[in-house]
PDB file of N, CA and C in Angstrom:
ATOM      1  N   UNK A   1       7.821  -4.927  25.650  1.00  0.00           N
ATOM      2  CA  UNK A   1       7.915  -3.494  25.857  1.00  0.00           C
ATOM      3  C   UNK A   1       7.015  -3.115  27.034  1.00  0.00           C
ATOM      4  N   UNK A   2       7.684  -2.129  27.410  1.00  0.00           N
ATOM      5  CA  UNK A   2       6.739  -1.469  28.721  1.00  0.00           C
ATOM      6  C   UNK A   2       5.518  -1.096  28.593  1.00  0.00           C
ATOM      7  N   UNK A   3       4.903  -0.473  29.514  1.00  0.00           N
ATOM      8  CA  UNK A   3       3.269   0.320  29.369  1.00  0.00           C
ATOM      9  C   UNK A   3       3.755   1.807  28.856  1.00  0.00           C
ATOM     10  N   UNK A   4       4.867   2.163  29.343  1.00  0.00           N
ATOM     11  CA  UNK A   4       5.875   3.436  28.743  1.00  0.00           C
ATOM     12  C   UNK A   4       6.996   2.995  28.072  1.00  0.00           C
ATOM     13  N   UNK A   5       7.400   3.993  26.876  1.00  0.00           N
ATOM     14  CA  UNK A   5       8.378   3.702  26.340  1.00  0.00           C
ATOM     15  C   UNK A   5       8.959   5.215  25.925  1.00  0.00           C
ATOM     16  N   UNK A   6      10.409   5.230  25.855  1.00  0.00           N
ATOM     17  CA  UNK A   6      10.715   6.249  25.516  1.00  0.00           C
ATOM     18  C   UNK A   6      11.951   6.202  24.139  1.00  0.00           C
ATOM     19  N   UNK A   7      11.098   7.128  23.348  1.00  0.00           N
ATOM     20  CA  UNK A   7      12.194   7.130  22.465  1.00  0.00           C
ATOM     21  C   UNK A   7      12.538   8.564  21.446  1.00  0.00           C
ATOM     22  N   UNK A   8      13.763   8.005  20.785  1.00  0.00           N
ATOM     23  CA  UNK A   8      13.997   9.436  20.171  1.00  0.00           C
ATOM     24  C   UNK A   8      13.943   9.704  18.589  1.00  0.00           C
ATOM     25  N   UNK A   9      13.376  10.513  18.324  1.00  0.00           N
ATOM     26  CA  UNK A   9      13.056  10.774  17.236  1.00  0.00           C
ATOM     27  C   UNK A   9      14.255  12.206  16.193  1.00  0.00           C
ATOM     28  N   UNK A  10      13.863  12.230  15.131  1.00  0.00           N
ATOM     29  CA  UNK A  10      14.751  13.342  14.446  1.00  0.00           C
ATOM     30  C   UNK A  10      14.342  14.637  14.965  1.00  0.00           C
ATOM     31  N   UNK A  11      14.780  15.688  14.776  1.00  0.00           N
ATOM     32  CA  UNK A  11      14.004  16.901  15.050  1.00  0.00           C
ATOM     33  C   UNK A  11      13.001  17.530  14.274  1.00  0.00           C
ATOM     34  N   UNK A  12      13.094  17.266  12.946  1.00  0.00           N
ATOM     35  CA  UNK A  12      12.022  17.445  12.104  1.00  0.00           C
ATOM     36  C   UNK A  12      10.581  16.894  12.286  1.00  0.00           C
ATOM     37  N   UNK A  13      11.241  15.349  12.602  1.00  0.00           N
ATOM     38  CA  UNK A  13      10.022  15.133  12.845  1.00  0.00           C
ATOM     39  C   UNK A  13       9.503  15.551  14.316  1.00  0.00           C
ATOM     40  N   UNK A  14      10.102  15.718  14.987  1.00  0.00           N
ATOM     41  CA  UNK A  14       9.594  16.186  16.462  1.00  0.00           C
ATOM     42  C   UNK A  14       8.601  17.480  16.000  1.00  0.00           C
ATOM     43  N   UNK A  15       9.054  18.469  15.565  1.00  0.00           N
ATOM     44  CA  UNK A  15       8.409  19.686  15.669  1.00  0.00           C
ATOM     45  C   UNK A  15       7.120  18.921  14.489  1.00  0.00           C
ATOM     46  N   UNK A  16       7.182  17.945  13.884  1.00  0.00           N
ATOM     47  CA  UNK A  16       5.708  17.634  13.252  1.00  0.00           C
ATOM     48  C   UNK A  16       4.744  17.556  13.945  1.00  0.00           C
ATOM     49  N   UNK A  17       5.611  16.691  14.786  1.00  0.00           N
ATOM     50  CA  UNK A  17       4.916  16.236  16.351  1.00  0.00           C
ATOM     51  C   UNK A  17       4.125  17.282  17.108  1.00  0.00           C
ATOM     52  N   UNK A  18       4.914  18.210  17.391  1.00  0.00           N
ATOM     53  CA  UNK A  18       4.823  19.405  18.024  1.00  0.00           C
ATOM     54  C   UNK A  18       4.061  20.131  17.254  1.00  0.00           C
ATOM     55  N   UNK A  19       3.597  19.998  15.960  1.00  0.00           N
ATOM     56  CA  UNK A  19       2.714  21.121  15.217  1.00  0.00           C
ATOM     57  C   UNK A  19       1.446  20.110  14.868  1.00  0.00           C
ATOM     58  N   UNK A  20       1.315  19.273  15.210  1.00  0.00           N
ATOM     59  CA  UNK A  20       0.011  18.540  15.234  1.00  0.00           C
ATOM     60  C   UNK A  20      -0.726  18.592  16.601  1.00  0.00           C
ATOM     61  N   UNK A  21       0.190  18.473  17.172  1.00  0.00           N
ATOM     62  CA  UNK A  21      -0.508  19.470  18.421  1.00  0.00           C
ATOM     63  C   UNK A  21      -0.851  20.404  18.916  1.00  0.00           C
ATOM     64  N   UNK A  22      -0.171  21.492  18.208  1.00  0.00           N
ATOM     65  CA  UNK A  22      -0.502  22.704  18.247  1.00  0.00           C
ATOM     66  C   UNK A  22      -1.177  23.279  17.268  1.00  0.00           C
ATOM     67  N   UNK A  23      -1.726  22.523  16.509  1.00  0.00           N
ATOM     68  CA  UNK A  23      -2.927  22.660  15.495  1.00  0.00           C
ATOM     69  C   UNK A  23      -3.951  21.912  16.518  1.00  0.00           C
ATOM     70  N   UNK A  24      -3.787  21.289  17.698  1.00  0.00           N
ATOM     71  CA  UNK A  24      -5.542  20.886  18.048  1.00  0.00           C
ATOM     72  C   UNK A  24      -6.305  19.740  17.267  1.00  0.00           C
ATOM     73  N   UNK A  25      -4.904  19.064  16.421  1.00  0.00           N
ATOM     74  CA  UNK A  25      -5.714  17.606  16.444  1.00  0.00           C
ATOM     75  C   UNK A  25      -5.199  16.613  16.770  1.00  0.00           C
ATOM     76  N   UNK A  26      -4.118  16.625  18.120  1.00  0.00           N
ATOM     77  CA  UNK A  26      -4.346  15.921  18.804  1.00  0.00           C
ATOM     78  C   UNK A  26      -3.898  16.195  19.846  1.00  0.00           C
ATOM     79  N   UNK A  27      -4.300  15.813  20.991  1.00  0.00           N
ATOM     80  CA  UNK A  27      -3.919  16.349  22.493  1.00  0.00           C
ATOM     81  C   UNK A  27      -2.221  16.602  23.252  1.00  0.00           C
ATOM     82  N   UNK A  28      -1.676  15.484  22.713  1.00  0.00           N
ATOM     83  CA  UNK A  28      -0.566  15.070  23.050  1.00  0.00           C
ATOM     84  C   UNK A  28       0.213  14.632  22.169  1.00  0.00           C
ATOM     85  N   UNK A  29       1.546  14.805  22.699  1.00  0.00           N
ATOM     86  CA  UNK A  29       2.512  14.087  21.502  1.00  0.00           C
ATOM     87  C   UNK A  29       1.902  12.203  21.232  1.00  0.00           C
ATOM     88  N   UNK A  30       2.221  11.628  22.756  1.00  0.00           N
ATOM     89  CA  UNK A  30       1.773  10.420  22.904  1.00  0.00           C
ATOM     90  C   UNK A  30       0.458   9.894  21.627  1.00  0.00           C
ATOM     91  N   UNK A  31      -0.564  10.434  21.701  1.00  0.00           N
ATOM     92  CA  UNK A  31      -1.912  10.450  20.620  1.00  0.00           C
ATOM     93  C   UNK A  31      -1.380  10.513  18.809  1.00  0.00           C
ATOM     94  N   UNK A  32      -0.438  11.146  18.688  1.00  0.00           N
ATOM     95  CA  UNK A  32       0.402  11.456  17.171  1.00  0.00           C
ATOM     96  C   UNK A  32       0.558  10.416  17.441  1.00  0.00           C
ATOM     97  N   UNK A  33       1.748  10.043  17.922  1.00  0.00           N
ATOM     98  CA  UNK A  33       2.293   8.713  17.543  1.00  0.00           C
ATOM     99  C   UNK A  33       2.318   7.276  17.905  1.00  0.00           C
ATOM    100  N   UNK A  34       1.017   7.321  18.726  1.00  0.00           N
ATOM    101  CA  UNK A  34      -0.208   6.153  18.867  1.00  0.00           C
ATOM    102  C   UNK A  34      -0.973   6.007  17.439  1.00  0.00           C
ATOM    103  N   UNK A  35      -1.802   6.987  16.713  1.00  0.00           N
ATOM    104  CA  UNK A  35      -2.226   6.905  15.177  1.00  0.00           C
ATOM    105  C   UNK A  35      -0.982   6.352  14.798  1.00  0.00           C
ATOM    106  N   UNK A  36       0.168   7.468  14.647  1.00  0.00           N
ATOM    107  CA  UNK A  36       1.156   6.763  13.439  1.00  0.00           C
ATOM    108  C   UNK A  36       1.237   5.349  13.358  1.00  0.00           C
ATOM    109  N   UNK A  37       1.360   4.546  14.542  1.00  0.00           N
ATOM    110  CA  UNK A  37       1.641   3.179  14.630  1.00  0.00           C
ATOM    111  C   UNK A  37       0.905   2.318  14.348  1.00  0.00           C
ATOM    112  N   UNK A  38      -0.638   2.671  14.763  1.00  0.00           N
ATOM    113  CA  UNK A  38      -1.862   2.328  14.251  1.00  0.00           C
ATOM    114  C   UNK A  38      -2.323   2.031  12.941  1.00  0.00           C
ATOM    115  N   UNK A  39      -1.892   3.354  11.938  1.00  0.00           N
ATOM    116  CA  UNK A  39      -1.792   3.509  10.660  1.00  0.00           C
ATOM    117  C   UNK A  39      -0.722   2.720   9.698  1.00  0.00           C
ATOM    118  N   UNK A  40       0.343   2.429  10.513  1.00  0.00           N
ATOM    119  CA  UNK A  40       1.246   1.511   9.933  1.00  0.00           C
ATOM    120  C   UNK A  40       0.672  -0.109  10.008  1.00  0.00           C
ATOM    121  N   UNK A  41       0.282  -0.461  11.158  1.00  0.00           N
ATOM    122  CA  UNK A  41      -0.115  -1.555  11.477  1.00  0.00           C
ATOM    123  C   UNK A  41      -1.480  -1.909  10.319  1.00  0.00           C
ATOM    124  N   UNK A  42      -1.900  -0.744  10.435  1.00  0.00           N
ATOM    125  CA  UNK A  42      -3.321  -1.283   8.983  1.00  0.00           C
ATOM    126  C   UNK A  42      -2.689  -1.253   7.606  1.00  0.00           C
ATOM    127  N   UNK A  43      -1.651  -0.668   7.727  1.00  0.00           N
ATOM    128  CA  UNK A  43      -0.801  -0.806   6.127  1.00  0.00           C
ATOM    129  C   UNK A  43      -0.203  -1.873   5.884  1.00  0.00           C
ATOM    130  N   UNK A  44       0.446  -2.108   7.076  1.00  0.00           N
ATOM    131  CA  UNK A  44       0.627  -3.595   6.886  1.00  0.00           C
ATOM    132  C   UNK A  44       0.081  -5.268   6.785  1.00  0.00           C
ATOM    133  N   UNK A  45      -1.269  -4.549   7.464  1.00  0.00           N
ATOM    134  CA  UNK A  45      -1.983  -5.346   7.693  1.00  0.00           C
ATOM    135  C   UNK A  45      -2.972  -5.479   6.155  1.00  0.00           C
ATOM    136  N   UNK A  46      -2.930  -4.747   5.564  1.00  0.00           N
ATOM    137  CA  UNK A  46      -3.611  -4.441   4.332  1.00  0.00           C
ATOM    138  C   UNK A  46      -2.695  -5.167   3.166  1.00  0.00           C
ATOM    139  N   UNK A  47      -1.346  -4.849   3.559  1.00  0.00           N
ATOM    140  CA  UNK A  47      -0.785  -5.342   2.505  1.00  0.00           C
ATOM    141  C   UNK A  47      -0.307  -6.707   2.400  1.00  0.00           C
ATOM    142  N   UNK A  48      -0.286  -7.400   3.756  1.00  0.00           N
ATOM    143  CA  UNK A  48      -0.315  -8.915   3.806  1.00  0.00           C
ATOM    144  C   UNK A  48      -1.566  -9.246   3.188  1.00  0.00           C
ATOM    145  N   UNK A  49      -2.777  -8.792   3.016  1.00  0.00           N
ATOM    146  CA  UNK A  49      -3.875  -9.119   2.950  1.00  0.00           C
ATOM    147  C   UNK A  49      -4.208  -9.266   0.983  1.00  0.00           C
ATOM    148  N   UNK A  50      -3.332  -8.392   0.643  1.00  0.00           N
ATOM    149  CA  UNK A  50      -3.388  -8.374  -0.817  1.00  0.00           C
ATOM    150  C   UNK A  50      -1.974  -8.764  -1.249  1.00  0.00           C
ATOM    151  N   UNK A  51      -1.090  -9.023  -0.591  1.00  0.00           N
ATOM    152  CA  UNK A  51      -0.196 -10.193  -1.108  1.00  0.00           C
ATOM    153  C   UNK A  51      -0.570 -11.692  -1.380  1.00  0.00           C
ATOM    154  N   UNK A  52      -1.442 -11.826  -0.114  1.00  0.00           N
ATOM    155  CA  UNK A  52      -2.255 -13.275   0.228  1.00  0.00           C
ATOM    156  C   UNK A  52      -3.085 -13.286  -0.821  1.00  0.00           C
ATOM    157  N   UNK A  53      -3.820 -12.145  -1.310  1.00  0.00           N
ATOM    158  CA  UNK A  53      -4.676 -12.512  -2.349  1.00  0.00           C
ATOM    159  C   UNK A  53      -4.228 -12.726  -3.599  1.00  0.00           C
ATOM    160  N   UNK A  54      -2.786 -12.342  -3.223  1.00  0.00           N
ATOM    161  CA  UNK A  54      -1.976 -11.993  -5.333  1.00  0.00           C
ATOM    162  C   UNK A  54      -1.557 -13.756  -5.306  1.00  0.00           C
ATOM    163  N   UNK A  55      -0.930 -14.217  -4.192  1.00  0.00           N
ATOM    164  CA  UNK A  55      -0.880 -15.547  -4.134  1.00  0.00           C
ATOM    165  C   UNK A  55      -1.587 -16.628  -4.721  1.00  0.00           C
ATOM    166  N   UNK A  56      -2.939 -16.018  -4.114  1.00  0.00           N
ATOM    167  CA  UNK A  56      -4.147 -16.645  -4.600  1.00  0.00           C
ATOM    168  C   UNK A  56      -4.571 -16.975  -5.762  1.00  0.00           C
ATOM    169  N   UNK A  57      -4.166 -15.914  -6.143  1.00  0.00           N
ATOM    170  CA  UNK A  57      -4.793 -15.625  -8.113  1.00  0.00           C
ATOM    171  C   UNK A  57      -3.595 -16.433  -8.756  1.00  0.00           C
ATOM    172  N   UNK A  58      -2.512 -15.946  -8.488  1.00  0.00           N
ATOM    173  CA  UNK A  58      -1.206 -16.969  -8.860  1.00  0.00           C
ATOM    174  C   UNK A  58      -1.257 -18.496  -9.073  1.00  0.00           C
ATOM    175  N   UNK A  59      -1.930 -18.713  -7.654  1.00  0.00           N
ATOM    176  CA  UNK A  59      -2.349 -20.246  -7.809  1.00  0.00           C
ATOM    177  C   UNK A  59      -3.109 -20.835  -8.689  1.00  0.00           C
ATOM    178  N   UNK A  60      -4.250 -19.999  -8.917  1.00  0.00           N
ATOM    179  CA  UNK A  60      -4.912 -20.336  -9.828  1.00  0.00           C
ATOM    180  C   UNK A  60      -4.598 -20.416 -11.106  1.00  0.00           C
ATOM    181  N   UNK A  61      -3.397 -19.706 -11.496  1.00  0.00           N
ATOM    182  CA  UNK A  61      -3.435 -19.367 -12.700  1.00  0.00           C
ATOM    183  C   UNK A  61      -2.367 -20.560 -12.802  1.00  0.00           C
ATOM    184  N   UNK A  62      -1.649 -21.493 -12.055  1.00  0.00           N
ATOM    185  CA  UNK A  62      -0.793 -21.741 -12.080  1.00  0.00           C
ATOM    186  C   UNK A  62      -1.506 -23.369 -11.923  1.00  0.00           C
ATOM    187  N   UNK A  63      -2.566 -23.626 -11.497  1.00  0.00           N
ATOM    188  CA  UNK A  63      -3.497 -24.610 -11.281  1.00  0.00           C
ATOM    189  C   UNK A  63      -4.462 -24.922 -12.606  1.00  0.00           C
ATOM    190  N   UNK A  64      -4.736 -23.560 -13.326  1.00  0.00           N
ATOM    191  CA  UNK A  64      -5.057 -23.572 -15.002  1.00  0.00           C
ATOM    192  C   UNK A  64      -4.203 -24.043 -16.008  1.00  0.00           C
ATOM    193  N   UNK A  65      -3.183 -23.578 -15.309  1.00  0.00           N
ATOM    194  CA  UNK A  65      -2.137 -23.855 -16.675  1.00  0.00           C
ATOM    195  C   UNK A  65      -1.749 -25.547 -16.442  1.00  0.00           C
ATOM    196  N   UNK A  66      -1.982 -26.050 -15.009  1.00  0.00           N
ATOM    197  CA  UNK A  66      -1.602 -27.580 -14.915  1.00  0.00           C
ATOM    198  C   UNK A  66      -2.493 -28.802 -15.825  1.00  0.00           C
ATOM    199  N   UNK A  67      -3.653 -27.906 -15.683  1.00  0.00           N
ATOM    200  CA  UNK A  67      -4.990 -28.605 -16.502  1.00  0.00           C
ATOM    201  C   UNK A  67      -4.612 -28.206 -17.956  1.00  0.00           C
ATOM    202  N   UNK A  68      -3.897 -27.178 -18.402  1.00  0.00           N
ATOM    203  CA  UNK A  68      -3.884 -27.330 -19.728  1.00  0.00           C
ATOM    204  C   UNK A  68      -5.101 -26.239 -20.404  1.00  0.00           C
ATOM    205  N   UNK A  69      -5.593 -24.892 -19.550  1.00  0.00           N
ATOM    206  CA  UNK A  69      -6.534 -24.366 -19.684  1.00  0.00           C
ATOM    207  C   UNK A  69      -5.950 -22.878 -20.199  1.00  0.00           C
ATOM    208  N   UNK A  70      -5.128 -22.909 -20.587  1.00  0.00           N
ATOM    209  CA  UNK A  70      -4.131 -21.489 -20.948  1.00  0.00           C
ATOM    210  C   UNK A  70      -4.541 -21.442 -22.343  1.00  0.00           C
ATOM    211  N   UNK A  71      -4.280 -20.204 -22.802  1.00  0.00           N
ATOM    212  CA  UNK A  71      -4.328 -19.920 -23.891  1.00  0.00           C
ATOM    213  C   UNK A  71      -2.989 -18.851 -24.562  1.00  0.00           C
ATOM    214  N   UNK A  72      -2.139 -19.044 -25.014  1.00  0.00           N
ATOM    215  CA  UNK A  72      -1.226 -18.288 -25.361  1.00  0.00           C
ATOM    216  C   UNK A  72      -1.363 -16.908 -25.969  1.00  0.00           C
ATOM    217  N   UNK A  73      -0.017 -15.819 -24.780  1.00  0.00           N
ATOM    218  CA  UNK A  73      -0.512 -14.312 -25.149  1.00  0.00           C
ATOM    219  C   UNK A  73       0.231 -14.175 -26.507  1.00  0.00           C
ATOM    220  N   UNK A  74      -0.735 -13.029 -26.985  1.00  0.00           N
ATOM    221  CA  UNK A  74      -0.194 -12.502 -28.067  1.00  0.00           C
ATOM    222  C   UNK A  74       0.130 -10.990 -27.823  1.00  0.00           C
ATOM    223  N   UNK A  75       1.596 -11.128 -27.394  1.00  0.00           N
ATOM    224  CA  UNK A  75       2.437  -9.930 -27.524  1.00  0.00           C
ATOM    225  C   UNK A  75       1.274  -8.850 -27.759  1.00  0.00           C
ATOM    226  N   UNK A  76       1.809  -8.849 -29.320  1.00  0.00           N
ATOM    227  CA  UNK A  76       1.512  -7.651 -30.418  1.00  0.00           C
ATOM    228  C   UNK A  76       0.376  -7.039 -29.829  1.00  0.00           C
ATOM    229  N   UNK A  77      -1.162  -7.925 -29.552  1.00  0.00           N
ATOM    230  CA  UNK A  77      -2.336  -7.423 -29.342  1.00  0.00           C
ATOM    231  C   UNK A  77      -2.177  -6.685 -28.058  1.00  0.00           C
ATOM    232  N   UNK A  78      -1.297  -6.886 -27.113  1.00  0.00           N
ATOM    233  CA  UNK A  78      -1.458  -6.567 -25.499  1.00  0.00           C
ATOM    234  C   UNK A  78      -0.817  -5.557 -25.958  1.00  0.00           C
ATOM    235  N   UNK A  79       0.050  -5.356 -26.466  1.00  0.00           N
ATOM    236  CA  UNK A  79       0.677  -3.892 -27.019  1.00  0.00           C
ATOM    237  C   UNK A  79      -0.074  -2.754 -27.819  1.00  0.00           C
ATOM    238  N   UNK A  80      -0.995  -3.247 -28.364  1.00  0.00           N
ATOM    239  CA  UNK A  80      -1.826  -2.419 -29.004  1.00  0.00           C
ATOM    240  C   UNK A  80      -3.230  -2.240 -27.805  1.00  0.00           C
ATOM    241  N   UNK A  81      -3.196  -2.897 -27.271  1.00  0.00           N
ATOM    242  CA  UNK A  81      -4.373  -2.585 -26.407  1.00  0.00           C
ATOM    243  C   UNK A  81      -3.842  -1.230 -25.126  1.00  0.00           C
ATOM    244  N   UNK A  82      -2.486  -1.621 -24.621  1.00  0.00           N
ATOM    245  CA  UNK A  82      -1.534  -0.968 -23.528  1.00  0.00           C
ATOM    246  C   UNK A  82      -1.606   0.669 -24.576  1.00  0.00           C
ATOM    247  N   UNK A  83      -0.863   0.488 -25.904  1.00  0.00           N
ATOM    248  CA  UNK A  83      -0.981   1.911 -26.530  1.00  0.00           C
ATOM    249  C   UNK A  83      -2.314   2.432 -26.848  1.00  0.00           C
ATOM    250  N   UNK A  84      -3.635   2.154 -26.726  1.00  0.00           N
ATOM    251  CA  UNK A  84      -4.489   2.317 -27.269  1.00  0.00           C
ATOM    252  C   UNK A  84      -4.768   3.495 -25.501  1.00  0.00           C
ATOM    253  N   UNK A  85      -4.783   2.503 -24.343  1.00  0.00           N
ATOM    254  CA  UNK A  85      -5.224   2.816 -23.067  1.00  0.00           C
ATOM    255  C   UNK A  85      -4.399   3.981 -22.869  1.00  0.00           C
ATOM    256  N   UNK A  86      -2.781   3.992 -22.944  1.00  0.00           N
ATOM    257  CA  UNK A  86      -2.348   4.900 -22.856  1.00  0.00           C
ATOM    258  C   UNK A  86      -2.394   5.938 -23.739  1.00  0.00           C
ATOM    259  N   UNK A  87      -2.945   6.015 -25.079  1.00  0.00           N
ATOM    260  CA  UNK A  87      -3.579   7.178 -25.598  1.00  0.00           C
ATOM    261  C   UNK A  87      -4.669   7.711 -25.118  1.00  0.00           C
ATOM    262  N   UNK A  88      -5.757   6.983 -25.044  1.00  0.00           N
ATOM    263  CA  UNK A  88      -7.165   7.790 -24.542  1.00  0.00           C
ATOM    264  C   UNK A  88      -6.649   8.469 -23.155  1.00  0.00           C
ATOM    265  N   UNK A  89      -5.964   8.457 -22.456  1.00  0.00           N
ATOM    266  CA  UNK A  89      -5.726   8.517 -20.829  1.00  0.00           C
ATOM    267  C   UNK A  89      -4.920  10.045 -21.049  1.00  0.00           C
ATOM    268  N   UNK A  90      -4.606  10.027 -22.297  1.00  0.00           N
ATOM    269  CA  UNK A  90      -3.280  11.355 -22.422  1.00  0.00           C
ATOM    270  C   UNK A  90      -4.147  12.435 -22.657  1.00  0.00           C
ATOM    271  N   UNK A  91      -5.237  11.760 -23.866  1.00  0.00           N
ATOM    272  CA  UNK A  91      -6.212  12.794 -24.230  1.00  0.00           C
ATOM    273  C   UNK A  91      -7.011  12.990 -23.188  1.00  0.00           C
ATOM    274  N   UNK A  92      -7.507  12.492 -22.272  1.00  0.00           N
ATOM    275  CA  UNK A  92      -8.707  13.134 -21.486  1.00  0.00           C
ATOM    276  C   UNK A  92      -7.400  13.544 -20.475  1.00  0.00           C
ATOM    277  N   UNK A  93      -6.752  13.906 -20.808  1.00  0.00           N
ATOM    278  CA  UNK A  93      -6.223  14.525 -19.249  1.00  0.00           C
ATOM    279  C   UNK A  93      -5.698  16.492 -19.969  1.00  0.00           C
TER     280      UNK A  93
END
């Protein structure tokens, strides 16, 4: 891609465009949608980062269970623990 690029957007979002600038936080259209891309790039970059880690834990758990280090769930209790959490959570709200 170039040092310029031009492209087209919806109109909705244009006038977002156009009202983030005309709110004064940010100079230019160009500056909006320099962040936007920015902000995507750390989202993505965030979320490779905790996929890599879900991997991780996976492995392990999957490296426990090769050794024979598991312990079998019991349904019933995880269900009573899940309804227990989702009661207190109803009441304090």
């Amino acid at each position: 891609m170039s040092d310029s690029a031009s492209i087209s957007i919806p109109s909705d979002l244009e006038q977002f465009v156009n009202d983030q600038v005309a709110s004064g936080a940010y100079t230019n259209a160009e500056h909006v949608v320099r962040e936007a891309l920015e902000r995507m790039r750390e989202r993505d970059k965030s979320r490779e980062t905790r996929i890599e880690e879900l991997r991780q834990q996976i492995q392990i758990g999957i490296d426990q269970a090769d050794r024979g280090e598991c312990t079998p769930l019991d349904i019933e209790t995880i269900k009573q623990k899940a309804r227990s959490a989702w009661a207190q959570q109803q009441a304090s709200q």
